[in-house]
N, C-alpha and C. Protein backbone atom coordinates (compact mmCIF):
# COMPACT_ATOMS: atom_id res chain seq x y z
N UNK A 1 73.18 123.81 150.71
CA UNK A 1 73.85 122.76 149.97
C UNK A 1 73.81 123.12 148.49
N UNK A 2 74.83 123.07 147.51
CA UNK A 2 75.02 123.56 146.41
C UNK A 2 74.38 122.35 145.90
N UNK A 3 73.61 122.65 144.23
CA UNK A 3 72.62 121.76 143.44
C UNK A 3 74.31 120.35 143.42
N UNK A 4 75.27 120.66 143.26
CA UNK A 4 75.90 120.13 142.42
C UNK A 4 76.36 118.67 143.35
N UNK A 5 75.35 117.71 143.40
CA UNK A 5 75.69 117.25 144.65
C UNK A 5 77.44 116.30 144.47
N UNK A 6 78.09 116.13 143.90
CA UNK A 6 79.53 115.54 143.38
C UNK A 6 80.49 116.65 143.99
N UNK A 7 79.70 118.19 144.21
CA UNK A 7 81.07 118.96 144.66
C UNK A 7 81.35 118.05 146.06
N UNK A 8 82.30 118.08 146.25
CA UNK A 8 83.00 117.09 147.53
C UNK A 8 82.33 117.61 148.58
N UNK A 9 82.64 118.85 149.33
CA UNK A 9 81.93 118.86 150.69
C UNK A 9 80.25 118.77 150.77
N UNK A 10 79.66 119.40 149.29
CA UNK A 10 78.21 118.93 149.37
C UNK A 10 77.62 117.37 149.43
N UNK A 11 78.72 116.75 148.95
CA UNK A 11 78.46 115.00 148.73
C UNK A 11 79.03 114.57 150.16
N UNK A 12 79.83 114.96 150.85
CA UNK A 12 79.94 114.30 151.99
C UNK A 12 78.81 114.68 152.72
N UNK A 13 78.29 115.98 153.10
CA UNK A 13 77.13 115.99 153.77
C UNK A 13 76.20 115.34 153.32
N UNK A 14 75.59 115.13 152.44
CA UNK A 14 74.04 114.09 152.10
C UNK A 14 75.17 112.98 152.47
N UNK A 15 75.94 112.19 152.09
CA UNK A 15 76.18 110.84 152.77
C UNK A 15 76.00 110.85 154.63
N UNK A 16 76.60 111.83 154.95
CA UNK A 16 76.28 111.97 156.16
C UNK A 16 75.10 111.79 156.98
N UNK A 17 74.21 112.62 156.00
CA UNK A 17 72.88 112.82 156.39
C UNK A 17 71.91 111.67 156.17
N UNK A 18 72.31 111.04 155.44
CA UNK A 18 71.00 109.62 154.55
C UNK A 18 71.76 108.71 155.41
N UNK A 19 73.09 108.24 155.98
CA UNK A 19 73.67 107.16 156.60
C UNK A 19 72.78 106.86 158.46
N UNK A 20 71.85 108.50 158.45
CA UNK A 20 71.46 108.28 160.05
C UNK A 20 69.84 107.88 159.60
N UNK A 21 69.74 107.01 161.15
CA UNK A 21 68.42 106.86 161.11
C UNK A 21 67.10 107.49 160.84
N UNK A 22 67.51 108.78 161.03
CA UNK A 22 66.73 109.98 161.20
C UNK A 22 65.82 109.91 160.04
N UNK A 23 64.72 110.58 160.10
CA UNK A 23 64.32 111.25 158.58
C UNK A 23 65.01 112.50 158.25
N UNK A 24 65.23 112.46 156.90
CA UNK A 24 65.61 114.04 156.32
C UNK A 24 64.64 114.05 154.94
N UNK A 25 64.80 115.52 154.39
CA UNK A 25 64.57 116.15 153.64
C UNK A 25 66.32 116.80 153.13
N UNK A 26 66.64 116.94 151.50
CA UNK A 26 67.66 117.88 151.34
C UNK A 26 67.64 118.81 150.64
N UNK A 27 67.36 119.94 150.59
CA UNK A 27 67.51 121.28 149.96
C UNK A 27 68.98 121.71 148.72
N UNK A 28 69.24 121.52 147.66
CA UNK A 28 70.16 121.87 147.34
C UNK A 28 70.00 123.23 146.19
N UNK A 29 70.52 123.83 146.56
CA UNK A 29 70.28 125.46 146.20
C UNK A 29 71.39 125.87 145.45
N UNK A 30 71.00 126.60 144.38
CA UNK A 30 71.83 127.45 143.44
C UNK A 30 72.31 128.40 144.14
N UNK A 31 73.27 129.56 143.56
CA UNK A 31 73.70 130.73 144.10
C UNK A 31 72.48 131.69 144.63
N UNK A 32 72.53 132.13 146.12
CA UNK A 32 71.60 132.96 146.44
C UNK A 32 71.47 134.58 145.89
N UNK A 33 70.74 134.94 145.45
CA UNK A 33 70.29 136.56 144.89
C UNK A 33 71.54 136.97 145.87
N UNK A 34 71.28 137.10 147.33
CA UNK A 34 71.97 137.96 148.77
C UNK A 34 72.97 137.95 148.69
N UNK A 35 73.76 136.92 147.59
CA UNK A 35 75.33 136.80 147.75
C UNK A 35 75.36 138.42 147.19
N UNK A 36 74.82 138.90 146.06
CA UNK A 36 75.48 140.25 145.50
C UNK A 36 74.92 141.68 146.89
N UNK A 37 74.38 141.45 147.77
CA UNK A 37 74.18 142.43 148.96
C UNK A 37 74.31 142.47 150.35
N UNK A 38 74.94 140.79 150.44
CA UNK A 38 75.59 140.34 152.12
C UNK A 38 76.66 139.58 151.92
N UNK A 39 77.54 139.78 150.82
CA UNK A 39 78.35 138.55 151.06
C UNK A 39 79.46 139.05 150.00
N UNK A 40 80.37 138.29 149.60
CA UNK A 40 81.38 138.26 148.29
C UNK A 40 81.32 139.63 147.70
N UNK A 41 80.59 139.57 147.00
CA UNK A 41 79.84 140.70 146.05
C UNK A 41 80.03 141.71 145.96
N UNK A 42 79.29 141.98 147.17
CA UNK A 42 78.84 143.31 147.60
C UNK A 42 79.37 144.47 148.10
N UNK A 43 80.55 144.40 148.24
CA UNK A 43 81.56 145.88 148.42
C UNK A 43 82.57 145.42 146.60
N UNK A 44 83.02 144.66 146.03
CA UNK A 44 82.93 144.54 145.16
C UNK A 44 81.62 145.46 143.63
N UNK A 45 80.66 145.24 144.25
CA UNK A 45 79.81 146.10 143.41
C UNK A 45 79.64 147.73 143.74
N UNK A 46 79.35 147.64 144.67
CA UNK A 46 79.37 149.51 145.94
C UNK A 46 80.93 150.09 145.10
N UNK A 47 82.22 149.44 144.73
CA UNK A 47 83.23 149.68 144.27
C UNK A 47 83.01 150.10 142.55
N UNK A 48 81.95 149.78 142.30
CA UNK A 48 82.13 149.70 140.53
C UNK A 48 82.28 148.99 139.96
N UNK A 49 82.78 147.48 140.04
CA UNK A 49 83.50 146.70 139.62
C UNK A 49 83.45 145.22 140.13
N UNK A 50 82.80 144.51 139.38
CA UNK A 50 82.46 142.63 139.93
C UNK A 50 83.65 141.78 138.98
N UNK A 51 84.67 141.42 139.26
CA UNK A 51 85.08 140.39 138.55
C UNK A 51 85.64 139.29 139.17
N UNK A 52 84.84 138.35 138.27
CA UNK A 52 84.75 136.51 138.56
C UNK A 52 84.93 135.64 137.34
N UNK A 53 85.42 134.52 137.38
CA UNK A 53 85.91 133.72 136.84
C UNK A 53 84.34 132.49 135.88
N UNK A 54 83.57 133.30 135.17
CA UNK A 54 82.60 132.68 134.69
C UNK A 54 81.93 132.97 133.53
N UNK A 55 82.86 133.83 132.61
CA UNK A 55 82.28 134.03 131.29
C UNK A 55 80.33 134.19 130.86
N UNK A 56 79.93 133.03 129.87
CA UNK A 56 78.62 133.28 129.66
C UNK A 56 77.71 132.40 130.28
N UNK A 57 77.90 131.61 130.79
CA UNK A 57 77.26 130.43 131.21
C UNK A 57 76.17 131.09 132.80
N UNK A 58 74.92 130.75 132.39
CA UNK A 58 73.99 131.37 133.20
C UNK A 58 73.99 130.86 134.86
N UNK A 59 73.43 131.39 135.40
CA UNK A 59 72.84 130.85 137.07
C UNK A 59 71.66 131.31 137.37
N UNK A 60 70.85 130.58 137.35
CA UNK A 60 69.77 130.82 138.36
C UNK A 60 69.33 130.70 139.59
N UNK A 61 69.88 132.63 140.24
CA UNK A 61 69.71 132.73 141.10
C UNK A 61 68.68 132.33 142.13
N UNK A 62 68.57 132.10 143.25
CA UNK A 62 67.65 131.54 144.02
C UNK A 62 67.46 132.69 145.37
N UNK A 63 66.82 132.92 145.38
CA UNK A 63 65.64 134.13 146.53
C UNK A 63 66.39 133.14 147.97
N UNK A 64 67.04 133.82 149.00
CA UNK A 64 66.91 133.20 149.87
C UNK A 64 65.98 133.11 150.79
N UNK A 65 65.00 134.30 150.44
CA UNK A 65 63.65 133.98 151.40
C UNK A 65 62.83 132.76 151.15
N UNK A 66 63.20 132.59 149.14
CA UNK A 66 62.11 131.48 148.90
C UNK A 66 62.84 129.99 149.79
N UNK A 67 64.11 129.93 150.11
CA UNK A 67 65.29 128.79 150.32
C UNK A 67 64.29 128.66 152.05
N UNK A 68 64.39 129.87 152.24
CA UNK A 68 63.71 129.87 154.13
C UNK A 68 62.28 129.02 153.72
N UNK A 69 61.49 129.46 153.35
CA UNK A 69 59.98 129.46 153.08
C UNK A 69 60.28 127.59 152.85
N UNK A 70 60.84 127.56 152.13
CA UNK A 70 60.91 125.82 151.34
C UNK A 70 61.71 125.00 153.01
N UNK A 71 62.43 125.80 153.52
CA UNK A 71 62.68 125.16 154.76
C UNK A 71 61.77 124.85 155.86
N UNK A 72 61.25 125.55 155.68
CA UNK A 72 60.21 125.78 156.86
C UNK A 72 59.31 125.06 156.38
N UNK A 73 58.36 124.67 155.27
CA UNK A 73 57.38 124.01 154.86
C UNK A 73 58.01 122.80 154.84
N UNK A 74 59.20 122.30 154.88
CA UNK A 74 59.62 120.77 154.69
C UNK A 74 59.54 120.70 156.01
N UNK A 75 60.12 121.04 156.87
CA UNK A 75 60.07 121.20 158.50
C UNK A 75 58.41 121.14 159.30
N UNK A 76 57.67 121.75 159.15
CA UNK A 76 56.64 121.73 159.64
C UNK A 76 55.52 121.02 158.78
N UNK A 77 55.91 120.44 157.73
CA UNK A 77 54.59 119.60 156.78
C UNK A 77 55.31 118.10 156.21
N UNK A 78 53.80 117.37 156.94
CA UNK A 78 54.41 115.95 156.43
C UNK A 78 54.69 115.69 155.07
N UNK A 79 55.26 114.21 154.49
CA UNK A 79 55.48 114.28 152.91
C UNK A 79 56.09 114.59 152.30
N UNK A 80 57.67 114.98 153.59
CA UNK A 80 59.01 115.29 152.49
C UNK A 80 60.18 114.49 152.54
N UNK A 81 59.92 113.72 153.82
CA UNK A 81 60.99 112.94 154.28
C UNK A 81 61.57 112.01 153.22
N UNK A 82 63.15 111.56 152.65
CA UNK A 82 63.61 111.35 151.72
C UNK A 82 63.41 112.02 150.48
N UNK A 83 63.42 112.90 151.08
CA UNK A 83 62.87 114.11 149.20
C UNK A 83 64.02 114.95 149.18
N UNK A 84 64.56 114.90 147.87
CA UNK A 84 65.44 115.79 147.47
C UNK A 84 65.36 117.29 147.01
N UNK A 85 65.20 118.19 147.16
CA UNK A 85 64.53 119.51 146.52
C UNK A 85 65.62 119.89 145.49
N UNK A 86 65.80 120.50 144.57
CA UNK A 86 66.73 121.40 144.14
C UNK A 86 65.80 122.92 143.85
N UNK A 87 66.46 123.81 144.05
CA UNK A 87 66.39 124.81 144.48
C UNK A 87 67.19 125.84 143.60
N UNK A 88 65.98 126.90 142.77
CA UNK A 88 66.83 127.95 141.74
C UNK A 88 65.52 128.87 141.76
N UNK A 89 66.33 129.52 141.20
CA UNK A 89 65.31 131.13 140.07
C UNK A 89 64.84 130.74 139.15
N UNK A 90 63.98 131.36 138.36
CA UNK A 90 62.86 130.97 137.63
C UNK A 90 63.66 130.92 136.07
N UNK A 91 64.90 131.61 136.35
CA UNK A 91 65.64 131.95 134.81
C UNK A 91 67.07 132.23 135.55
N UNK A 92 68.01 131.60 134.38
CA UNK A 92 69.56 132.07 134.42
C UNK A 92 69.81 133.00 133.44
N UNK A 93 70.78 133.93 134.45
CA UNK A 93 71.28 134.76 134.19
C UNK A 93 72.85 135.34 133.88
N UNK A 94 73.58 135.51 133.15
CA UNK A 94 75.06 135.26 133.27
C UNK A 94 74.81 136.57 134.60
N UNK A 95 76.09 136.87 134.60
CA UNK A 95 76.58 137.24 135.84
C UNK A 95 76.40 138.86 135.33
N UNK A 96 77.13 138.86 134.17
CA UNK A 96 77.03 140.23 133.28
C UNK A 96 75.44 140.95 133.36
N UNK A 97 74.97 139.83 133.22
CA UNK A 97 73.23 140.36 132.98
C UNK A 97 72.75 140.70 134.76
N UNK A 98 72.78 139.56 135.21
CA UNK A 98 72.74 139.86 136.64
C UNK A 98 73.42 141.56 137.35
N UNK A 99 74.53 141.72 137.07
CA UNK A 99 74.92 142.86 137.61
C UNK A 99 74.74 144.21 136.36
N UNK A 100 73.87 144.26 135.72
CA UNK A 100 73.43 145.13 134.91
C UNK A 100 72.06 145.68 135.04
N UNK A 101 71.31 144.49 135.77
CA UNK A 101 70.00 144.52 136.30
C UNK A 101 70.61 145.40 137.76
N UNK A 102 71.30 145.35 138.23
CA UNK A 102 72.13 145.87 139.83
C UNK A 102 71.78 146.73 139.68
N UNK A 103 73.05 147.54 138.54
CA UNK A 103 73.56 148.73 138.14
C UNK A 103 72.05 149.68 137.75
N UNK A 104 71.16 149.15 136.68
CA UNK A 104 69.77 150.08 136.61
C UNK A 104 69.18 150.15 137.51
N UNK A 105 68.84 149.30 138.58
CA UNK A 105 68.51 149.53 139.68
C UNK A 105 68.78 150.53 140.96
N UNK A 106 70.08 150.59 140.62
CA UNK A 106 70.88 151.35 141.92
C UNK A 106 70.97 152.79 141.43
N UNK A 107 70.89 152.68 139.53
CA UNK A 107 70.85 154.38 139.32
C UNK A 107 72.54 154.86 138.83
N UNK A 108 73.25 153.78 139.01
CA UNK A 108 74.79 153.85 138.39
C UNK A 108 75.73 152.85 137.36
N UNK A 109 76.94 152.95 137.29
CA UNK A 109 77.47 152.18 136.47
C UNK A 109 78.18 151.33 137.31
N UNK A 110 78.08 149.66 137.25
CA UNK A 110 78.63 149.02 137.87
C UNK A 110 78.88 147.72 136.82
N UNK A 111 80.53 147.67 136.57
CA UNK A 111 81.38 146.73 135.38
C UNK A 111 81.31 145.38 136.10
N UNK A 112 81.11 144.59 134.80
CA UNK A 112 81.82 142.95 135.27
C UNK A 112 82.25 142.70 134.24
N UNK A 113 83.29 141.80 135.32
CA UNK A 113 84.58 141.53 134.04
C UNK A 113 84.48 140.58 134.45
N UNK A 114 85.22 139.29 133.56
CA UNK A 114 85.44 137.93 133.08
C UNK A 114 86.69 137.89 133.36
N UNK A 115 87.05 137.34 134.52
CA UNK A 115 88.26 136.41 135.01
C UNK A 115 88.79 135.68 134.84
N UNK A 116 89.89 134.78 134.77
CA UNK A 116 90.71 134.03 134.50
C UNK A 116 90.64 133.13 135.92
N UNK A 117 90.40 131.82 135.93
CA UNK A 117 90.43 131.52 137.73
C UNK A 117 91.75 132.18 138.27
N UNK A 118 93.21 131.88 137.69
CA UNK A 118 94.10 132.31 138.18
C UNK A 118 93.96 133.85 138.73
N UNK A 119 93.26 134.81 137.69
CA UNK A 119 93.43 136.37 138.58
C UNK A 119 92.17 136.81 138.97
N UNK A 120 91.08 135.76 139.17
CA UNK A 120 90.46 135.72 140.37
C UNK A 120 91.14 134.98 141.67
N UNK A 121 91.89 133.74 141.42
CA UNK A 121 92.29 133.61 142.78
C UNK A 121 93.58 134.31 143.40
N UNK A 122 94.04 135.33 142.44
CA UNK A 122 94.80 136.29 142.91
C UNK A 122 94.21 137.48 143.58
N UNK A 123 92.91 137.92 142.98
CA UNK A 123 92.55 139.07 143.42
C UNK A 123 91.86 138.74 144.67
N UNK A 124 91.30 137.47 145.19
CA UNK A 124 90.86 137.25 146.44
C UNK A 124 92.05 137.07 147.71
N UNK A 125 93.03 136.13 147.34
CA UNK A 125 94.48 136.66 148.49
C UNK A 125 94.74 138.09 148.41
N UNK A 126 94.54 139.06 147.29
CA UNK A 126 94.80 140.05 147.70
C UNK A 126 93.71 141.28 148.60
N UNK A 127 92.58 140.66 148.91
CA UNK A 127 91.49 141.24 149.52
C UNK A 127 91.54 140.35 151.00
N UNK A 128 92.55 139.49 151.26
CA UNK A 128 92.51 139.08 152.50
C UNK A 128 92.21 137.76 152.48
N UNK A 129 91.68 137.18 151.62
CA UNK A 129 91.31 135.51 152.21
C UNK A 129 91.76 134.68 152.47
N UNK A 130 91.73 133.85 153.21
CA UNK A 130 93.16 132.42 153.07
C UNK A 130 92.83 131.74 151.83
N UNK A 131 93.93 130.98 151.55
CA UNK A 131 94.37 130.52 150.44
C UNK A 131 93.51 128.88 150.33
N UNK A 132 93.22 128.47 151.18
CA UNK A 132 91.90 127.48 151.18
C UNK A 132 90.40 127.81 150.86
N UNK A 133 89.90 129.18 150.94
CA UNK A 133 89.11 129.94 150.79
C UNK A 133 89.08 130.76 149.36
N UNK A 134 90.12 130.53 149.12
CA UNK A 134 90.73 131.17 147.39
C UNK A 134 90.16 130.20 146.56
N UNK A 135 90.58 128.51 147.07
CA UNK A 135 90.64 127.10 146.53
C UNK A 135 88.91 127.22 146.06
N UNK A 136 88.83 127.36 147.60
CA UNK A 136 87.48 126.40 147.33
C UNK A 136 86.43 127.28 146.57
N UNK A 137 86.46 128.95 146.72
CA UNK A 137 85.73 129.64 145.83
C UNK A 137 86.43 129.08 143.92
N UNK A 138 87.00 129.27 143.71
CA UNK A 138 87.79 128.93 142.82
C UNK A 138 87.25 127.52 142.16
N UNK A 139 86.95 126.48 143.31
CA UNK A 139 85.98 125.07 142.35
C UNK A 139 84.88 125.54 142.24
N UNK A 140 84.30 126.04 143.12
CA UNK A 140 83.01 126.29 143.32
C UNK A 140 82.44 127.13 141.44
N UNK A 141 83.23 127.74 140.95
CA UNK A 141 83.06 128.44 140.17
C UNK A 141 83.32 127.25 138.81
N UNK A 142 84.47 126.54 138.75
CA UNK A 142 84.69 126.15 138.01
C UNK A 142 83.70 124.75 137.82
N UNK A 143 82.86 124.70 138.86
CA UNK A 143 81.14 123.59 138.27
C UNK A 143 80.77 124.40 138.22
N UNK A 144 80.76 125.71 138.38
CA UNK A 144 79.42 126.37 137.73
C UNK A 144 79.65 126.52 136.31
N UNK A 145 80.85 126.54 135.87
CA UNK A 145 81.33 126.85 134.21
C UNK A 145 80.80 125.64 133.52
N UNK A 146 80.70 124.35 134.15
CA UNK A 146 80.73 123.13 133.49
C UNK A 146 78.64 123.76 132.89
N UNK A 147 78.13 124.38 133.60
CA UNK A 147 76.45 124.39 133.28
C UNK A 147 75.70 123.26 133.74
N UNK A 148 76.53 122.63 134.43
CA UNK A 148 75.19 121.39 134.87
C UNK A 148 74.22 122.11 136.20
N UNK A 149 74.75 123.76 136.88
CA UNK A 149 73.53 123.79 137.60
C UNK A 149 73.08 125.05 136.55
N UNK A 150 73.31 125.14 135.59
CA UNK A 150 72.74 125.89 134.84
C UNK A 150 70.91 126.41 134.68
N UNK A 151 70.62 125.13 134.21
CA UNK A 151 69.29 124.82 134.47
C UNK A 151 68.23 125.22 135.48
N UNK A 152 67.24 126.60 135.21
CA UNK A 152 66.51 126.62 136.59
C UNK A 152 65.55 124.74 136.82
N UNK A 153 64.95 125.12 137.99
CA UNK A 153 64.63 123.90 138.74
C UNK A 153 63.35 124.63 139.36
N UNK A 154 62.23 123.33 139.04
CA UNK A 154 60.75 123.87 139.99
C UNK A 154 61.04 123.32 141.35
N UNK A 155 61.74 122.94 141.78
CA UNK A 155 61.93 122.80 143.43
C UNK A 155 61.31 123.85 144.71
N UNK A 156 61.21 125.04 144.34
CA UNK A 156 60.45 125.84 144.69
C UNK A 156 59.11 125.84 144.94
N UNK A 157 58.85 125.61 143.45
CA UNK A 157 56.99 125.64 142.94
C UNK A 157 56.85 124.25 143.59
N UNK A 158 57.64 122.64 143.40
CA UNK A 158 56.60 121.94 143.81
C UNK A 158 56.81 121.59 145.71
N UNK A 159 57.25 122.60 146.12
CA UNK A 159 56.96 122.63 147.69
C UNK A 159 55.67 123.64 148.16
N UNK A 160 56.10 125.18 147.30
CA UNK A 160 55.30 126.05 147.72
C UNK A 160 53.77 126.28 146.87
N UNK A 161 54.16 125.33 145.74
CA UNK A 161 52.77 126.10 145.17
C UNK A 161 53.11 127.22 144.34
N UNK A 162 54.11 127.54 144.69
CA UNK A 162 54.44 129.49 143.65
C UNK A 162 55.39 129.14 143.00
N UNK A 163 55.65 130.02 141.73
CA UNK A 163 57.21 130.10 140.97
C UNK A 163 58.00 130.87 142.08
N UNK A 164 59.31 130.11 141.88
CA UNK A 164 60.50 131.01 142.78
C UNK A 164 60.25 132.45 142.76
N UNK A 165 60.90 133.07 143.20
CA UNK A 165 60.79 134.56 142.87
C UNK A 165 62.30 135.42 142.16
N UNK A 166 61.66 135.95 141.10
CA UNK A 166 62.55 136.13 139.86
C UNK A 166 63.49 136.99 140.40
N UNK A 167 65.00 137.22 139.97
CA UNK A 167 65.71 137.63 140.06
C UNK A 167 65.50 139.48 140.35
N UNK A 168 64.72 139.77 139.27
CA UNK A 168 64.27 141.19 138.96
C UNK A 168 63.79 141.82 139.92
N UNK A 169 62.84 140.64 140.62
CA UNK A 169 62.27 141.52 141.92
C UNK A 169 62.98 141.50 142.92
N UNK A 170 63.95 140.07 143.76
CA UNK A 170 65.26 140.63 144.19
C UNK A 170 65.48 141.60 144.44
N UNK A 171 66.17 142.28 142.87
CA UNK A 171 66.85 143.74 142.81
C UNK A 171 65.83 145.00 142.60
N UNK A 172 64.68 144.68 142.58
CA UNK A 172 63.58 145.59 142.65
C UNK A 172 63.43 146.03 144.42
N UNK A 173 63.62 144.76 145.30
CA UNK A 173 63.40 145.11 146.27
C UNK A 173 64.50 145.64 147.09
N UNK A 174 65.78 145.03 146.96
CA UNK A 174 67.04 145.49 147.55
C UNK A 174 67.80 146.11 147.11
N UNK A 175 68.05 146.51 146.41
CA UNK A 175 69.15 147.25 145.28
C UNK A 175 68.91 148.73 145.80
N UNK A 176 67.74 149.42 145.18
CA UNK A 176 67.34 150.63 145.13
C UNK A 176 67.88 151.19 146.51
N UNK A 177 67.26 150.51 147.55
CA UNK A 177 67.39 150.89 149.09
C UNK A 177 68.72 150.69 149.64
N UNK A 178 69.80 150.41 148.94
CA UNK A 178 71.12 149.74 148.85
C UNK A 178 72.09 151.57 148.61
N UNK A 179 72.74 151.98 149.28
CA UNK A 179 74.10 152.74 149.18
C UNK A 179 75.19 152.47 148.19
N UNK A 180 74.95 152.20 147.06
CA UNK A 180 75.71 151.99 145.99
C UNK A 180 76.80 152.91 145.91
């Protein structure tokens, strides 16, 4: 669930979820580290070249192991039920900085460029996506420009006890071992 709980499909799910009898817990998580090595990203970067629609405005990335770990401890330990978590990295990073940390890591040169939403949502129909999938990456980006999930978040620390785990080590641990 994205921090931003007003993006529409993240706000229909918590209504969803708080309307049942059930107990819950909700996790809402910043952009995961893994997006730049399982997802979007990542033949995008292996290419040389990251460009997205987000200028300077930071993100703090979030470890998806720490996202598992915080799942699993709400799941198996009493004392979370109606608890909201938000969920980040210990520090934001623009995107530039983020894929520069990649690039020393991997041992090469890998560019990011600053997009326009329009020729980002051109360059994604032209890599294949449907055009609802264009959309919705396309808002998704444009709350992240606004900076309200800007802000890291101890959501991490006050489940686990630990600071999130920093971006750096992330790419300390996956990058290197990564086919760039």
């Amino acid at each position: 669930m994205r921090r931003a709980v007003d993006h529409q499909p993240a706000l229909a799910a918590e209504t969803a979820v708080r309307a049942t009898e059930a107990e819950w817990t909700i996790l809402r998580a910043n952009n995961f580290a893994q997006n730049f090595n399982e997802d979007l990203w990542f033949e995008p970067l292996c290419a040389g070249r990251l460009g997205l629609p987000m200028g300077e405005v930071g993100e703090p990335f979030v470890d998806v192991e720490d996202v598992a770990e915080v799942a699993t401890a709400v799941l198996t330990r009493h004392g979370h039920a109606g608890r909201i978590y938000e969920l980040s990295g210990p520090r934001a990073l623009t995107f530039a900085q983020a894929v520069s940390e990649i690039a020393t890591a991997a041992g090469r040169p890998i560019e990011y460029e600053t997009l326009t939403p329009d020729a980002y949502h051109t360059e994604l129909l032209a890599q294949g996506l449907p055009e609802e999938v264009a959309t919705a990456l396309n808002a998704m980006f444009e709350l992240m420009r606004t900076g309200r999930i800007a802000e890291p978040t101890d959501g991490v620390h006050a489940v686990l006890g630990r600071p999130a785990t920093d971006f750096a080590e992330y790419v300390e641990r996956v990058w290197p071992a990564r086919p760039v």
